[in-house]
C-alpha atoms as a PDB file:
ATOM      1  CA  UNK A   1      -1.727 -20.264  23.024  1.00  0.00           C
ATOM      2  CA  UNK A   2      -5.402 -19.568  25.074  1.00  0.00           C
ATOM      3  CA  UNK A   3      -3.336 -20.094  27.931  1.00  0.00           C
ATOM      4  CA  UNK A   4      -1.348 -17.726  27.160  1.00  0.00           C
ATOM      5  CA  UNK A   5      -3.521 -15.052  26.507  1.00  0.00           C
ATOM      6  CA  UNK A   6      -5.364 -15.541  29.248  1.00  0.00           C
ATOM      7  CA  UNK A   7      -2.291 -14.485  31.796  1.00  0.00           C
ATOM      8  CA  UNK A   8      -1.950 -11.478  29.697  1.00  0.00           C
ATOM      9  CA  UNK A   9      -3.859  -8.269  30.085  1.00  0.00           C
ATOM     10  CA  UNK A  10      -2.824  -6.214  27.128  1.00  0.00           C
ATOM     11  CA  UNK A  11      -3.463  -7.924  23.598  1.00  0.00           C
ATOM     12  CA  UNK A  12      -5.264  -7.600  20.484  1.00  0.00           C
ATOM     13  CA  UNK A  13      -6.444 -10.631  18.554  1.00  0.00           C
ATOM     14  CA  UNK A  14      -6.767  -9.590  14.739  1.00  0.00           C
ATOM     15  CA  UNK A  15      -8.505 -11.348  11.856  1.00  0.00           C
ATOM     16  CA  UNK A  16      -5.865 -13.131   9.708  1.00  0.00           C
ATOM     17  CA  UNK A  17      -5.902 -11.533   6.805  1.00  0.00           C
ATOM     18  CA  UNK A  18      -6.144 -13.264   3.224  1.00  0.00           C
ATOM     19  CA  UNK A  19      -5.285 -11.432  -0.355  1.00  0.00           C
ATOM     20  CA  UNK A  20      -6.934 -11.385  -3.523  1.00  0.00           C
ATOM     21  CA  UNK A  21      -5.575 -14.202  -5.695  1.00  0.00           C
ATOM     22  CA  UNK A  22      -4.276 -12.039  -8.343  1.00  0.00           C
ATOM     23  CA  UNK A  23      -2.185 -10.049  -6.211  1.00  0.00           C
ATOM     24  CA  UNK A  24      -1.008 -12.999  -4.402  1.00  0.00           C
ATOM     25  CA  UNK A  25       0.473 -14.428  -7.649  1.00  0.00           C
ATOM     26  CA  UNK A  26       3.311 -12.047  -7.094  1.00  0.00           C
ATOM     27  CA  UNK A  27       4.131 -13.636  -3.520  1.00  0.00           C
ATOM     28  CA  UNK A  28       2.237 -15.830  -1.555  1.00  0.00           C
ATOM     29  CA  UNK A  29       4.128 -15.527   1.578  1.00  0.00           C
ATOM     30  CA  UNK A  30       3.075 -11.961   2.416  1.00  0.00           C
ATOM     31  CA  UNK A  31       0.423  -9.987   2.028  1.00  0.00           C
ATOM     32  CA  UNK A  32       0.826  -7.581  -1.249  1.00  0.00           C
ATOM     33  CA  UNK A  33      -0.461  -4.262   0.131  1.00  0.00           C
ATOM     34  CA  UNK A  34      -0.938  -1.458  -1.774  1.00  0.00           C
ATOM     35  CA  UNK A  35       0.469   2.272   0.036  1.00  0.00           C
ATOM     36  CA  UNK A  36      -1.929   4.823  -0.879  1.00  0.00           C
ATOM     37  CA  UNK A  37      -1.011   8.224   0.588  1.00  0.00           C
ATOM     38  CA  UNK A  38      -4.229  11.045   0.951  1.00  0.00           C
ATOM     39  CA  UNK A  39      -4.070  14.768   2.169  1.00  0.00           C
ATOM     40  CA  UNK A  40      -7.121  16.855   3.423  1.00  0.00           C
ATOM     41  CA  UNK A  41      -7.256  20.088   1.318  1.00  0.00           C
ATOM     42  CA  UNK A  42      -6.608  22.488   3.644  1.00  0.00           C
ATOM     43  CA  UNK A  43      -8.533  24.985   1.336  1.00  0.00           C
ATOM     44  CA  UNK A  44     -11.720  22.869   0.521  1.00  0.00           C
ATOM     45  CA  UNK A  45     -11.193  19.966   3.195  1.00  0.00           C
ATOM     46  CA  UNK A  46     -11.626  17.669   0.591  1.00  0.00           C
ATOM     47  CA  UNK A  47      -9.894  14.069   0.878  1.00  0.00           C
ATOM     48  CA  UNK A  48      -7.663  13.829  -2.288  1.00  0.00           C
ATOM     49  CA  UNK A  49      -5.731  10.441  -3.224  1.00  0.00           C
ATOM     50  CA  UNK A  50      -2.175  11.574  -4.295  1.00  0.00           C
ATOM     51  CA  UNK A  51       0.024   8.737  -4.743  1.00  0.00           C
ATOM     52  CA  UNK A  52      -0.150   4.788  -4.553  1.00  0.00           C
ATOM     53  CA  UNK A  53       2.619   2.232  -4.504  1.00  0.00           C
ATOM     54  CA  UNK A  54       1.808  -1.459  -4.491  1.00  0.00           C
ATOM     55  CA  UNK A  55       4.240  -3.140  -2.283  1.00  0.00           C
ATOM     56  CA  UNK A  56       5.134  -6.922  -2.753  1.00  0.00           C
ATOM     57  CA  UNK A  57       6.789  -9.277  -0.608  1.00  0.00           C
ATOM     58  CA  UNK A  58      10.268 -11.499  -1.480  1.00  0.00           C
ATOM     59  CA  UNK A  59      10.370 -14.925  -1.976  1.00  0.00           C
ATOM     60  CA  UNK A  60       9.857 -16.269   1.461  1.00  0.00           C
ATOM     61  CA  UNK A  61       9.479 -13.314   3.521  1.00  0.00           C
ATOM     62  CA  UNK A  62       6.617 -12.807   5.546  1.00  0.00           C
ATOM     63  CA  UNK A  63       5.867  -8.759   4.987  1.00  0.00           C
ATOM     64  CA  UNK A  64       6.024  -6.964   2.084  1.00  0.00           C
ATOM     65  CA  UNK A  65       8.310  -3.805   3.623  1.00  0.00           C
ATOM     66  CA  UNK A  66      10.347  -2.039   1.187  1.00  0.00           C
ATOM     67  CA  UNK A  67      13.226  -1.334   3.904  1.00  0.00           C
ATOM     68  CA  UNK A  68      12.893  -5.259   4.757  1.00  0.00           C
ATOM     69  CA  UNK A  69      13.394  -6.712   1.377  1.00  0.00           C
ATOM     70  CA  UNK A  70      10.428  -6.045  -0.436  1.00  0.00           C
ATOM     71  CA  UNK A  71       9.849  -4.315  -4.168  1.00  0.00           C
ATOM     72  CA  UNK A  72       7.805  -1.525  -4.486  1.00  0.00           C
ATOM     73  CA  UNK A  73       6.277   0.034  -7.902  1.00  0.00           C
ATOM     74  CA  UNK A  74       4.268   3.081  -8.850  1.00  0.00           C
ATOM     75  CA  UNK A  75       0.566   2.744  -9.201  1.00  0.00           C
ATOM     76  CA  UNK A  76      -1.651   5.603 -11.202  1.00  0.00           C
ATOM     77  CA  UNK A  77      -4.012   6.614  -8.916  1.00  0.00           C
ATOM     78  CA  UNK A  78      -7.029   7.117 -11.316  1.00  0.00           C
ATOM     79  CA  UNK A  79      -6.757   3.333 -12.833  1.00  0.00           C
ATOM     80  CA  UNK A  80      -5.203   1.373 -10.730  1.00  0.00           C
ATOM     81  CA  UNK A  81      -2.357   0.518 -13.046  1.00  0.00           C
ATOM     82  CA  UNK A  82       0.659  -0.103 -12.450  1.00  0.00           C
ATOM     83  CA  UNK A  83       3.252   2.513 -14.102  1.00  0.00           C
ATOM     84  CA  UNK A  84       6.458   1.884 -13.279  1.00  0.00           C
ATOM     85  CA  UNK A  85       9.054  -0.861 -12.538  1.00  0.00           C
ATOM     86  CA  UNK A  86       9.440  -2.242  -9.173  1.00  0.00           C
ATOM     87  CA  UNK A  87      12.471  -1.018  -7.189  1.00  0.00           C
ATOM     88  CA  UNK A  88      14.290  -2.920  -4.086  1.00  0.00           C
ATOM     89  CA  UNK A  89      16.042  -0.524  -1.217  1.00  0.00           C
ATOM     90  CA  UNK A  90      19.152  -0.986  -3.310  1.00  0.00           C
ATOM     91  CA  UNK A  91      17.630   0.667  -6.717  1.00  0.00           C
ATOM     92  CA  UNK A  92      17.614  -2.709  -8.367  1.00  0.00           C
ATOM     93  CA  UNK A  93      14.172  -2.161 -10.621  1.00  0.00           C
ATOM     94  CA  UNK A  94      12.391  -5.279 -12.052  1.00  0.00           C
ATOM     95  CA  UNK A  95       9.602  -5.005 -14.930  1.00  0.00           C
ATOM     96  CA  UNK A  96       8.789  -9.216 -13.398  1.00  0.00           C
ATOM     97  CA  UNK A  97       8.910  -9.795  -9.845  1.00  0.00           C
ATOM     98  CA  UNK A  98      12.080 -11.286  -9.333  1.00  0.00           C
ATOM     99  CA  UNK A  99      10.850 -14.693  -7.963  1.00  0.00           C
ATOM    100  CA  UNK A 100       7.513 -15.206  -9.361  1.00  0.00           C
ATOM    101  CA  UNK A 101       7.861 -13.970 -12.790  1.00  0.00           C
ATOM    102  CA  UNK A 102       4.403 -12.317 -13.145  1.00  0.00           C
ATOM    103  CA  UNK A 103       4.663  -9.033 -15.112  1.00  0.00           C
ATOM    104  CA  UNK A 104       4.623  -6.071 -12.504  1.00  0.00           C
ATOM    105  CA  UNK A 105       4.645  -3.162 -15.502  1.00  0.00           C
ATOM    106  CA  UNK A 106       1.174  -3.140 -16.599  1.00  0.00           C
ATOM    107  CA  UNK A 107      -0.755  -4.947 -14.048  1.00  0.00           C
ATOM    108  CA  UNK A 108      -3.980  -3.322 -12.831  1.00  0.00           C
ATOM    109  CA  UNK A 109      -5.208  -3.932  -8.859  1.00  0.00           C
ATOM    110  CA  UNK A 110      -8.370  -5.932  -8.675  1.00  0.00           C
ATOM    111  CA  UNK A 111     -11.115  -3.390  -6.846  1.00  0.00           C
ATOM    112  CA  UNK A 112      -9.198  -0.094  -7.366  1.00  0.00           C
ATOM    113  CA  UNK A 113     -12.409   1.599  -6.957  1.00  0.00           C
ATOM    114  CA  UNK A 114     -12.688  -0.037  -3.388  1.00  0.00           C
ATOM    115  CA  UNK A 115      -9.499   0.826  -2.613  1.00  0.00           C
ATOM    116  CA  UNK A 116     -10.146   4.563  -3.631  1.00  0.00           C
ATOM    117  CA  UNK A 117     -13.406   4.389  -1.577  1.00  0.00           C
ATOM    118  CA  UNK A 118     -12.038   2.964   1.705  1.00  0.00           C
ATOM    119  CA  UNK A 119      -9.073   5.601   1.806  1.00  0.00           C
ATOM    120  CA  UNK A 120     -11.619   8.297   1.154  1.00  0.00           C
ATOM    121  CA  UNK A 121     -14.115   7.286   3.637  1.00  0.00           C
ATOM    122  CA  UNK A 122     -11.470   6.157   6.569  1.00  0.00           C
ATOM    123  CA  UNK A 123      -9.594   9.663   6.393  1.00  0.00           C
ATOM    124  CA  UNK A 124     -12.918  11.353   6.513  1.00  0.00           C
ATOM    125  CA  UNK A 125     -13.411  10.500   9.347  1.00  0.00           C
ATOM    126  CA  UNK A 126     -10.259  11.827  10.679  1.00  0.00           C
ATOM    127  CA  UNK A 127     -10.845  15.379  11.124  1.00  0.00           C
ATOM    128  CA  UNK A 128      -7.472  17.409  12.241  1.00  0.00           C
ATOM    129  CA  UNK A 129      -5.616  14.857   9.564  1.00  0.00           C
ATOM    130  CA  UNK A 130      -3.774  16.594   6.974  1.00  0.00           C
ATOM    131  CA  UNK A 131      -1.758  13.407   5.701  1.00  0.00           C
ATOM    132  CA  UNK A 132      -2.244   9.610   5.847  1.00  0.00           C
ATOM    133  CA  UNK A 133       0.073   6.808   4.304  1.00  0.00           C
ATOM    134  CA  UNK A 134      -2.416   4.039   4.447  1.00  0.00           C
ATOM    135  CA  UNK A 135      -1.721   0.550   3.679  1.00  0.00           C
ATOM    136  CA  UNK A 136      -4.140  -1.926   2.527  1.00  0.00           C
ATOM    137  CA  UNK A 137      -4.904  -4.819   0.931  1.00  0.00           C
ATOM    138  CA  UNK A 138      -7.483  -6.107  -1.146  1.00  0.00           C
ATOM    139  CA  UNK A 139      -9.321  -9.244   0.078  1.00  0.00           C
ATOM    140  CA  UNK A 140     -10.427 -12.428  -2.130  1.00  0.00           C
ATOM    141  CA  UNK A 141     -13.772 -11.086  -2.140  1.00  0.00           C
ATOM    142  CA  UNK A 142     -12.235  -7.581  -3.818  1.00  0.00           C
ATOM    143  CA  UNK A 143     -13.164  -5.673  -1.173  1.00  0.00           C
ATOM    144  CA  UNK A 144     -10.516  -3.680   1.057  1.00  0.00           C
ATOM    145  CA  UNK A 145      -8.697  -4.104   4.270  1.00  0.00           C
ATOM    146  CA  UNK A 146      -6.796  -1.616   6.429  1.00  0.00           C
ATOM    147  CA  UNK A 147      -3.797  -2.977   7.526  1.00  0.00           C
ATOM    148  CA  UNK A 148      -2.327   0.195   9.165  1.00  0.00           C
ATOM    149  CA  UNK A 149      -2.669   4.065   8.709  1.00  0.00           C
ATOM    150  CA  UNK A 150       0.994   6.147   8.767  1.00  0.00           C
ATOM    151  CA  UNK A 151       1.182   9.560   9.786  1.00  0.00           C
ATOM    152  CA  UNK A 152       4.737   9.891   8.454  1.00  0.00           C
ATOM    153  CA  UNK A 153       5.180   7.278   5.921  1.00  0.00           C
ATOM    154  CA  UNK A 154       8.354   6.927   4.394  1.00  0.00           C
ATOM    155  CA  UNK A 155       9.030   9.311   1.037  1.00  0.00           C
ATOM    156  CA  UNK A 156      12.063   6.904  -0.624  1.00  0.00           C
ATOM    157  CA  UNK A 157       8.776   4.410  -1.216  1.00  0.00           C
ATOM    158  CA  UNK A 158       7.133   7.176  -3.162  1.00  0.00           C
ATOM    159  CA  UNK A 159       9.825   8.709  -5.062  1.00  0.00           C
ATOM    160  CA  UNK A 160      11.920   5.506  -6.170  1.00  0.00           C
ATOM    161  CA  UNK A 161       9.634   3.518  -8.615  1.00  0.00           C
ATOM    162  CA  UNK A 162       8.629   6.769 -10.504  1.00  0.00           C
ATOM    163  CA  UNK A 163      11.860   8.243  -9.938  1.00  0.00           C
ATOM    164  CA  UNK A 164      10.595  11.813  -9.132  1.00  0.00           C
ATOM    165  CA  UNK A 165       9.878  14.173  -6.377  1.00  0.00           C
ATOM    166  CA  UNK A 166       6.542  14.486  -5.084  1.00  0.00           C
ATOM    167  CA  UNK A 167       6.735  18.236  -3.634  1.00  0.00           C
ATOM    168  CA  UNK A 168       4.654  19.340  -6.305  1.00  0.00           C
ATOM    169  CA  UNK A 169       1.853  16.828  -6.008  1.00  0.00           C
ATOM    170  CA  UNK A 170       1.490  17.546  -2.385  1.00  0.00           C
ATOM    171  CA  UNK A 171       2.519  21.507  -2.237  1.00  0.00           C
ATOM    172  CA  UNK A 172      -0.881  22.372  -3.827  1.00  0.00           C
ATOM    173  CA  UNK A 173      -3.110  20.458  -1.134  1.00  0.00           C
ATOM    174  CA  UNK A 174      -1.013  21.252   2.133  1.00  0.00           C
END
């Protein structure tokens, strides 16, 4: 594989990421992320958390993507918690993940606050930013890795576990 790289010019070598044991219960295959989607205030400029899924992955697979298999379920933002049943791209909703059968209803992410935190600090720093769709995971240790930041993350993931629009939520910030 060094070998490799080394004839190559363009590549990125990434730390391999690991997931907290609790949210790994779920699947242990892929990394559970949790989408967390912020807006900038255009009035204030203030960084305000307005949804959060928590994504998991399917027996086997190796990512967590709602369009590729995986479940998705509505988390509230202020606790953590998770509020609704999970929901496959077919509408198939699950109150136990369909392979592990740990309880999804109920279940509260370990390090919300750390979650909240890192969102709020990594759009900060993005000043002309009105929307991110961030996805992270939380790390053994509880505290919180960036896996990728969306500019246009998908709105199906956000309106199928809770089964409502999101217009209103975001109409007041943008």
């Amino acid at each position: 594989m060094i070998e490799k790289l080394n004839k190559c010019s363009d590549y990125i070598v990434e730390e391999v990421l690991s997931q907290h044991p609790a949210i790994a219960e779920f699947n242990s295959t892929s990394i559970n992320s949790i989408r967390v989607n912020s807006v900038r205030d255009r009035k204030s400029g203030r960084i305000v958390i307005v949804d959060a899924v928590f994504r998991m992955g399917r027996k086997d697979a190796a990512v967590d993507n709602y369009s590729s298999g995986g479940i998705a379920a509505e988390v509230d933002v202020y606790t953590g918690i998770v509020i609704s049943t999970a929901v496959d791209h077919f509408g198939n909703r699950y109150i136990m993940h369909p392979d592990s059968g740990k309880v999804i209803l109920g279940f509260r992410i370990p390090s919300w606050e750390s979650v909240l935190v890192t969102v709020e600090e990594c759009h900060g720093k993005l000043d002309k930013i009105g929307y991110v769709g961030w996805d992270l995971s939380v790390r053994p240790d509880g505290k919180c890795s960036v896996i990728e930041a969306n500019s246009s993350s998908g709105v199906g993931i956000q309106q199928a576990p809770g089964l409502s629009g999101k217009k209103f939520v975001y109409k007041q910030y943008l």
